[in-house]
N, C-alpha and C. Protein backbone atom coordinates (compact mmCIF):
# COMPACT_ATOMS: atom_id res chain seq x y z
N UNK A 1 -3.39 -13.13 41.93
CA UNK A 1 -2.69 -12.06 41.22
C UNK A 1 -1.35 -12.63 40.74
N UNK A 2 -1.16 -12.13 39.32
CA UNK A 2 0.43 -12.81 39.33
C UNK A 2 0.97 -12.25 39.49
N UNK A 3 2.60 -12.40 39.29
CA UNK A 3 3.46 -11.72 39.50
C UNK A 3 4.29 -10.58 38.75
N UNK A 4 3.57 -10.37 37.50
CA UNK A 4 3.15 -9.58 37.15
C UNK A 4 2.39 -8.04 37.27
N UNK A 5 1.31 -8.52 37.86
CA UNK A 5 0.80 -7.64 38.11
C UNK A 5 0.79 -7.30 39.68
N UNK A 6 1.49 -7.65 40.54
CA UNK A 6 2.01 -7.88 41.67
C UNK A 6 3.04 -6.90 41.60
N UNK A 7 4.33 -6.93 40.36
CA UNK A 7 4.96 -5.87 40.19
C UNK A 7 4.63 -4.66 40.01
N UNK A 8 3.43 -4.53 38.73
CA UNK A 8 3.08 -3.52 38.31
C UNK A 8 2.69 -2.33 39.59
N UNK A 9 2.08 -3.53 40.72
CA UNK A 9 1.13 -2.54 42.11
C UNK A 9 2.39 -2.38 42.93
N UNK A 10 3.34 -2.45 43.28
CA UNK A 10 4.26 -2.04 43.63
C UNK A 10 5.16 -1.15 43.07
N UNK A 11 5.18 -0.79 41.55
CA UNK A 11 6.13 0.28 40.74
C UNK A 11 5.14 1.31 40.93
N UNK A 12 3.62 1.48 41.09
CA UNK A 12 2.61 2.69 41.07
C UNK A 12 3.02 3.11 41.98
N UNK A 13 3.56 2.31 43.80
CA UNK A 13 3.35 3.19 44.62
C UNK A 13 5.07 3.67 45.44
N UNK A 14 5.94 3.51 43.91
CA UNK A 14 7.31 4.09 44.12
C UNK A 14 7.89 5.87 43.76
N UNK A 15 7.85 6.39 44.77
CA UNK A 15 7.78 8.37 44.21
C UNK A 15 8.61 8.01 43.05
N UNK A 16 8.13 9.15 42.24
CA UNK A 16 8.78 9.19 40.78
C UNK A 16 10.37 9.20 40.70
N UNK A 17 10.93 10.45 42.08
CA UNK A 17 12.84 10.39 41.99
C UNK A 17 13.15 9.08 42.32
N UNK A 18 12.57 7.93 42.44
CA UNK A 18 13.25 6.86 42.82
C UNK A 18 13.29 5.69 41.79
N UNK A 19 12.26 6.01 40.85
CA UNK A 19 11.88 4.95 39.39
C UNK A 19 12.74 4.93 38.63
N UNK A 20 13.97 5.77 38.81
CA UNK A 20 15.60 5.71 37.85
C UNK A 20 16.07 3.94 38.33
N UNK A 21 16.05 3.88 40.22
CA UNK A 21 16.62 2.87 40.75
C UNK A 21 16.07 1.40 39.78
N UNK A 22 14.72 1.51 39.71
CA UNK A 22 13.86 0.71 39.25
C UNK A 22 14.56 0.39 37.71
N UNK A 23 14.29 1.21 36.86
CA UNK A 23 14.33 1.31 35.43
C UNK A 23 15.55 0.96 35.68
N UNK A 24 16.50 1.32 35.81
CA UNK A 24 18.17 0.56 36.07
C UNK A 24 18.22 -1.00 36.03
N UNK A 25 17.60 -1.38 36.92
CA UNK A 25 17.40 -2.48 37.64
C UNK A 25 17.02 -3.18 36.38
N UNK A 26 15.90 -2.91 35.93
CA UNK A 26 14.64 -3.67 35.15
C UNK A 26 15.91 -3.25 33.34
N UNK A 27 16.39 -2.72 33.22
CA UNK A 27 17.09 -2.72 32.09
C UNK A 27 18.47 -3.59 32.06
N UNK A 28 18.50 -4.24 33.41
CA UNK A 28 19.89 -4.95 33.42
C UNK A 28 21.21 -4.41 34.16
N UNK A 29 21.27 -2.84 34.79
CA UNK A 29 22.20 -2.14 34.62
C UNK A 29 22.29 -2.28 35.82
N UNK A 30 21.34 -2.83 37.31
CA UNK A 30 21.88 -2.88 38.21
C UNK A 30 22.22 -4.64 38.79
N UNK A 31 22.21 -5.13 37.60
CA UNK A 31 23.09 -6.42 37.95
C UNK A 31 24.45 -6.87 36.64
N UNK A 32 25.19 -6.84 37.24
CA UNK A 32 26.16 -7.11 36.30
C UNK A 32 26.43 -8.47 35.37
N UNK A 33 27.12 -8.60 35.00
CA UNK A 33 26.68 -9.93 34.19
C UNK A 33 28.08 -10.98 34.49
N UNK A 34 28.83 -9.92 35.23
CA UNK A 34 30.28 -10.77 35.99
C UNK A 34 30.99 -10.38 37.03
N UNK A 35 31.74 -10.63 37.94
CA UNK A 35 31.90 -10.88 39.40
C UNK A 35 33.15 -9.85 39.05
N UNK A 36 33.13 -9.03 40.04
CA UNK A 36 34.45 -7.99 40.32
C UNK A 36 35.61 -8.95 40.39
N UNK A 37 36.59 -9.01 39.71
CA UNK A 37 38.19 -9.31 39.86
C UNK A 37 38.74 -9.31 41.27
N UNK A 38 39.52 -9.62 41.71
CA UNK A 38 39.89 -9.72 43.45
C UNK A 38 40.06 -8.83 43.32
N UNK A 39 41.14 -7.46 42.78
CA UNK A 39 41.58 -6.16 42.92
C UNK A 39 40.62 -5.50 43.54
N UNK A 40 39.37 -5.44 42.85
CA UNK A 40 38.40 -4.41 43.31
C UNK A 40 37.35 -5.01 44.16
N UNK A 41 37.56 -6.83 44.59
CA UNK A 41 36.42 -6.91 45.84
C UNK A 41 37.55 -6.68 47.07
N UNK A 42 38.92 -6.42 47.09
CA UNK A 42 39.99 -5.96 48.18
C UNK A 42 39.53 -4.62 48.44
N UNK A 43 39.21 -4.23 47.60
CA UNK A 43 39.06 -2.59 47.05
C UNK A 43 38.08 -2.33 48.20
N UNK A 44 37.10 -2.61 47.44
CA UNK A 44 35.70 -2.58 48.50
C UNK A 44 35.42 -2.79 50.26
N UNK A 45 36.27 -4.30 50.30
CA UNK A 45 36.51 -4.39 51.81
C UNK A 45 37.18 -3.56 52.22
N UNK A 46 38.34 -2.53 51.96
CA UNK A 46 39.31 -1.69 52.59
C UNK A 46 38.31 -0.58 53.36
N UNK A 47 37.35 -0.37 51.65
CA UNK A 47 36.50 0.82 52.03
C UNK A 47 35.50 0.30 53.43
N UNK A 48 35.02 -0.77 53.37
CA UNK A 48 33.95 -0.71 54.19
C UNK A 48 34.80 -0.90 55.73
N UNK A 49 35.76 -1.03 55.52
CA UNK A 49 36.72 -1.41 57.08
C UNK A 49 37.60 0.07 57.28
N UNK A 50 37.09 0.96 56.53
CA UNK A 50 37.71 2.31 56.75
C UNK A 50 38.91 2.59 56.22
N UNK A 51 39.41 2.09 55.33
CA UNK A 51 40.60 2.61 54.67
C UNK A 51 40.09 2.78 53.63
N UNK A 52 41.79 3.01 52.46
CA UNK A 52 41.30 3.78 51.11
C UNK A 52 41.13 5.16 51.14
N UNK A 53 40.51 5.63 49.92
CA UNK A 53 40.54 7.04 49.77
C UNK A 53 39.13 7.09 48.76
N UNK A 54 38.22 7.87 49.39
CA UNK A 54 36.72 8.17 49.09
C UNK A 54 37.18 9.65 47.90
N UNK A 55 36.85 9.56 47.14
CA UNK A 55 37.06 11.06 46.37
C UNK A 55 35.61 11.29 45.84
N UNK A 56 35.52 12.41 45.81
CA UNK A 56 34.07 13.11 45.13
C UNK A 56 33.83 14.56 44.55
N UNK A 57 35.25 14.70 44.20
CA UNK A 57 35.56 16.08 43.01
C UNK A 57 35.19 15.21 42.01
N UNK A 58 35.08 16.08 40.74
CA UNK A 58 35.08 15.99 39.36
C UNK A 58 35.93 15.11 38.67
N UNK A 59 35.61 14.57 37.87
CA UNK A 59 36.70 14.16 36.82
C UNK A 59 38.00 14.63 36.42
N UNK A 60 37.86 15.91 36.60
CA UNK A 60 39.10 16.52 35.83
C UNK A 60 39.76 16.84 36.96
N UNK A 61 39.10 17.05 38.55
CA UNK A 61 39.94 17.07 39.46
C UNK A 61 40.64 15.50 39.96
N UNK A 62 40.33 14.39 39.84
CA UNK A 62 40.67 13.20 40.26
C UNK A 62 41.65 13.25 39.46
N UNK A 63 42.04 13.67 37.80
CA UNK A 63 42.98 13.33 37.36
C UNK A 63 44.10 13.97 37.50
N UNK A 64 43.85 15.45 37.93
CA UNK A 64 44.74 16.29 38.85
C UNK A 64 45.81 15.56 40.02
N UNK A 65 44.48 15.30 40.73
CA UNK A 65 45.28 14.55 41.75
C UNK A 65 45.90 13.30 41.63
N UNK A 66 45.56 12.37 40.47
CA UNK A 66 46.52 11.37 40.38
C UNK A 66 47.77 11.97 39.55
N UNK A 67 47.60 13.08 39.16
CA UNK A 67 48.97 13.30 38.10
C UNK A 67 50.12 13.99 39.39
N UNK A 68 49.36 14.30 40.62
CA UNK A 68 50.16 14.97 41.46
C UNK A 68 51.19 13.85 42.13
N UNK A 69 50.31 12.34 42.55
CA UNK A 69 51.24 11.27 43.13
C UNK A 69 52.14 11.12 42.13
């Protein structure tokens, strides 16, 4: 079998809400084409070592709150 069709039998048996991850992937969008800047791989380690600030309002609320600092 190639690998090809090796893929193909593995995308049949992915539930449909998850074939976005796939199609992402397979369009380029989940690999970037260049390496995060130090700013934002600092960024990242803060988060995974528990610092930083996680936000998950809206758009128009994040800009709220940066206009408040």
């Amino acid at each position: 079998m190639s690998n090809r069709e090796f893929a193909k039998n593995l995308i049949d048996q992915i539930p449909e809400n998850r074939l976005f991850y796939v199609i992402s992937y397979l369009q380029g969008a989940a690999v970037p084409d260049e390496m995060p800047n130090t700013e934002t791989l600092e960024a990242f380690t803060e988060l995974d070592n528990g610092g930083g600030h996680h936000f998950t309002g809206s758009t128009e609320q994040l800009f709220a709150e940066l206009m408040e600092n």
